[in-house]
Protein backbone atom coordinates (compact mmCIF):
# COMPACT_ATOMS: atom_id res chain seq x y z
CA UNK A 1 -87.21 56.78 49.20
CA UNK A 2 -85.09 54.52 46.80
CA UNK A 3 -83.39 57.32 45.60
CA UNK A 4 -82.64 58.29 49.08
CA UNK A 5 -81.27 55.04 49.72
CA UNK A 6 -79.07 54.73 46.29
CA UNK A 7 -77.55 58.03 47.25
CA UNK A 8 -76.37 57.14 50.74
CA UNK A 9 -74.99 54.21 49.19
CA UNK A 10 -73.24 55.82 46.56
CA UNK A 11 -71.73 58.57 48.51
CA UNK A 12 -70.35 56.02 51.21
CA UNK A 13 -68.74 54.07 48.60
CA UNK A 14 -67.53 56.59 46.69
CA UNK A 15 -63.84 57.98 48.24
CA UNK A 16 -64.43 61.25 50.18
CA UNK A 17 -62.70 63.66 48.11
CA UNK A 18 -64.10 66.95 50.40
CA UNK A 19 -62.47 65.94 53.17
CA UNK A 20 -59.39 68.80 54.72
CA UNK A 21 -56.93 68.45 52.78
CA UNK A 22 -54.58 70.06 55.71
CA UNK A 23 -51.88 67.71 56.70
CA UNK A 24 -52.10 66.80 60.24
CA UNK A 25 -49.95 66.73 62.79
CA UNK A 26 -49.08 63.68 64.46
CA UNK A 27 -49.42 63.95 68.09
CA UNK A 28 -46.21 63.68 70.31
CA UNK A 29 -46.35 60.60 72.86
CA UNK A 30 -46.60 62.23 76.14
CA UNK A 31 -43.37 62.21 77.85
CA UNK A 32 -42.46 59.31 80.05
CA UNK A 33 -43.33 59.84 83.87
CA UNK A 34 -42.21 57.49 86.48
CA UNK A 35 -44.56 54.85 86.59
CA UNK A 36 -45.93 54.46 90.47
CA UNK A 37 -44.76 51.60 92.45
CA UNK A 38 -47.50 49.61 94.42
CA UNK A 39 -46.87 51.37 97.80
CA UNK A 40 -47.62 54.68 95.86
CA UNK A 41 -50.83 53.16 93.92
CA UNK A 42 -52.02 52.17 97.55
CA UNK A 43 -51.56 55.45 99.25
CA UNK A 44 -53.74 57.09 96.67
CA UNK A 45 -56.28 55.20 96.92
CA UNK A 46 -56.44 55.29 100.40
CA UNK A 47 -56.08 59.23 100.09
CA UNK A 48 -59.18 59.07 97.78
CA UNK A 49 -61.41 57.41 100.23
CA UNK A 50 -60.20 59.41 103.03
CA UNK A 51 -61.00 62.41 100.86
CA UNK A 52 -64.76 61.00 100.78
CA UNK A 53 -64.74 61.60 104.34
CA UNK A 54 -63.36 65.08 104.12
CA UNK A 55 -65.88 65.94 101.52
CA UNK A 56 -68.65 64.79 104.20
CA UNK A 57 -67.05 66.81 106.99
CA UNK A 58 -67.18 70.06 104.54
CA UNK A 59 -70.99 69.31 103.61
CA UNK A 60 -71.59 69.36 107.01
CA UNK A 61 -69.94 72.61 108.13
CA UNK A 62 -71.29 73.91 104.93
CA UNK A 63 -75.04 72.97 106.09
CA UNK A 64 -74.34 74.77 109.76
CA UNK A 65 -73.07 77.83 108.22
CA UNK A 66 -76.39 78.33 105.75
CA UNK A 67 -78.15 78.25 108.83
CA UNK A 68 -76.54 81.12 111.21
CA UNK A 69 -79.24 83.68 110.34
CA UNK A 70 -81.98 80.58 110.04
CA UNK A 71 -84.19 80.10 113.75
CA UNK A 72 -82.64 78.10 116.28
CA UNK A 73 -84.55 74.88 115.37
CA UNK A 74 -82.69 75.03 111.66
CA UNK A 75 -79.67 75.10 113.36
CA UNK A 76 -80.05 72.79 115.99
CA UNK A 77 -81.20 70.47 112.74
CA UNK A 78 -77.73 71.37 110.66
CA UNK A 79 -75.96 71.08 114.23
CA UNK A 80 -77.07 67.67 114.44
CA UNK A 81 -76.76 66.62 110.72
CA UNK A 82 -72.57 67.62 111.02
CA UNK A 83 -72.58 65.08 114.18
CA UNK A 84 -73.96 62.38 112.09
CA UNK A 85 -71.61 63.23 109.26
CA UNK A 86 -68.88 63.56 111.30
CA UNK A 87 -69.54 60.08 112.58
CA UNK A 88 -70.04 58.76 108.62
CA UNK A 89 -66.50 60.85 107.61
CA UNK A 90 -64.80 59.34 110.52
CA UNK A 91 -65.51 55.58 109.28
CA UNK A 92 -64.16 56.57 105.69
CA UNK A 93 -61.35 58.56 106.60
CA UNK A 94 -60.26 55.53 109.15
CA UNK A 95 -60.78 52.82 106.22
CA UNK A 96 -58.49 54.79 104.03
CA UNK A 97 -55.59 56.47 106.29
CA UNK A 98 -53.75 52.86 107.14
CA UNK A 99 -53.06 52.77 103.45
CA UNK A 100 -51.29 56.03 103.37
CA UNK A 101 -48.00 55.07 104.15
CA UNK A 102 -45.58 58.18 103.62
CA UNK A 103 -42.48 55.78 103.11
CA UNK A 104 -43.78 55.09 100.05
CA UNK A 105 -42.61 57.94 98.52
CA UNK A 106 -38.66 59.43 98.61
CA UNK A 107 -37.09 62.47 99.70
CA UNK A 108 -39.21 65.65 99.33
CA UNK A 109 -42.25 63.87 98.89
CA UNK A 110 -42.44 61.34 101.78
CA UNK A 111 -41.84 64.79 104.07
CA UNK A 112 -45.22 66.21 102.20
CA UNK A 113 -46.91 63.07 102.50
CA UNK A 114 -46.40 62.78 105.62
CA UNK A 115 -47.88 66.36 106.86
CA UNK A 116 -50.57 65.33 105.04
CA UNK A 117 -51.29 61.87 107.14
CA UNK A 118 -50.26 64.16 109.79
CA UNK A 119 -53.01 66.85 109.39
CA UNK A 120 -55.35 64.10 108.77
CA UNK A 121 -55.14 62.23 112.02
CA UNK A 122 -55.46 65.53 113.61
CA UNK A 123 -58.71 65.97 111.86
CA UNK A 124 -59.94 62.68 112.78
CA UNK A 125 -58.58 63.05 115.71
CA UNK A 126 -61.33 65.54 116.64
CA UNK A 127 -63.91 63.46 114.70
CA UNK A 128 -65.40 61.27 117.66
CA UNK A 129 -66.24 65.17 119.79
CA UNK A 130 -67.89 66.14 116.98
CA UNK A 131 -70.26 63.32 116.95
CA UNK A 132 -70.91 64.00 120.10
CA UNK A 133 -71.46 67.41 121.41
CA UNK A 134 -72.11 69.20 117.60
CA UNK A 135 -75.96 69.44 118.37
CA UNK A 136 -75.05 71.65 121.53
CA UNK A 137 -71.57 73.24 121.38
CA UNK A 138 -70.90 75.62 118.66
CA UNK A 139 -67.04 75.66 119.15
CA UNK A 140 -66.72 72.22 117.02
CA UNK A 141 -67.60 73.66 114.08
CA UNK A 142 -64.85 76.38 114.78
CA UNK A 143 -62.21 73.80 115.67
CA UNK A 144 -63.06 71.41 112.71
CA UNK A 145 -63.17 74.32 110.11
CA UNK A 146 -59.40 75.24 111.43
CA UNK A 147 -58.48 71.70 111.43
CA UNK A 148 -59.85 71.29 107.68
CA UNK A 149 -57.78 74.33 106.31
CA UNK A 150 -54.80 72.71 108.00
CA UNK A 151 -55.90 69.76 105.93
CA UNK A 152 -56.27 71.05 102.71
CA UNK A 153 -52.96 73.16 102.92
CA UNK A 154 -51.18 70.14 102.84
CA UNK A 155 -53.53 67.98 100.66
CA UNK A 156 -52.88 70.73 98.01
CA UNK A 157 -49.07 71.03 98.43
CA UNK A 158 -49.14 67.01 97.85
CA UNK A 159 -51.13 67.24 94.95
CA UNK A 160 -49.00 69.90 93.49
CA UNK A 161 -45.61 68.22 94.09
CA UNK A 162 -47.28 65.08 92.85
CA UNK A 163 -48.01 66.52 89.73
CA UNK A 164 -44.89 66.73 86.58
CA UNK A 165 -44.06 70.29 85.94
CA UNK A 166 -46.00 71.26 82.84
CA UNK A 167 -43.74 73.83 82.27
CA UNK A 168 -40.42 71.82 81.56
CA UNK A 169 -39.63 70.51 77.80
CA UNK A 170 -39.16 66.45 77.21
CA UNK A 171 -35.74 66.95 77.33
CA UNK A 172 -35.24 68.85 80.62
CA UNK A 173 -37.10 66.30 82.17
């Protein structure tokens, strides 16, 4: 056990001679991306808790679509579980929207940041029907699935324009 011991030592101390030998390459900084102002900061966060919301509001359609071949009780049960989440994503996506304030972006981006606020209070605008009639009238489902596309359409074309083109070099840039 000693020995054991001794060795470890020994081997730590001594310089590590079997180490790759291959130079390495030191890694470029990234290139420099516009830092967001405060105004942009806020509107993403409020983005990501209205997306918290959304995410509800999908869970829910997906629950009512598992069940269109389960017995009426099932769906009646998934029915009423998307009128309580609708209800749930309505508070998030109403504690998050007043921070999305399109102007905080310029030119081509306020215009896609604002079709997204758009689409989202057109989503939420059907929100409070939903929490209402979802247990009996299949048509909200229908409406909020539409709706949701519309939303993610734009929420995608944001992100996308959002993001720095991967495919430019630092210097075109």
């Amino acid at each position: 056990m000693l020995a054991g011991i001794v060795t470890v030592i020994t081997m730590a101390a001594l310089p590590q001679q079997a180490q790759d030998t291959a130079a390495r390459k030191d890694t470029a900084p990234p290139s420099p991306t516009a830092t967001p102002t405060i105004e942009q900061i806020r509107y993403l966060e409020g983005l990501k808790t209205a997306t918290r919301g959304v995410a509800q509001i999908r869970d829910g359609l997906n629950r009512v679509a598992r069940t269109q071949r389960a017995d009426s009780l099932t769906r009646r049960r998934a029915a009423r579980r998307l009128g309580g989440l609708c209800g749930t994503a309505r508070s998030f996506i109403v504690s998050g929207r007043p921070k999305m304030q399109p102007n905080a972006y310029a030119d081509s981006m306020r215009i896609l940041a604002k079709q997204l606020t758009t689409r989202l209070d057109s989503l939420t605008s059907v929100l409070p029907t939903c929490e209402k009639t979802a247990g009996r009238d299949p048509v909200v489902a229908t409406t909020l699935t539409t709706r949701l596309k519309n939303y993610d359409d734009a929420l995608l074309a944001f992100r996308t324009a959002l993001k720095p083109d991967s495919t430019k070099t630092a210097s075109q840039q």
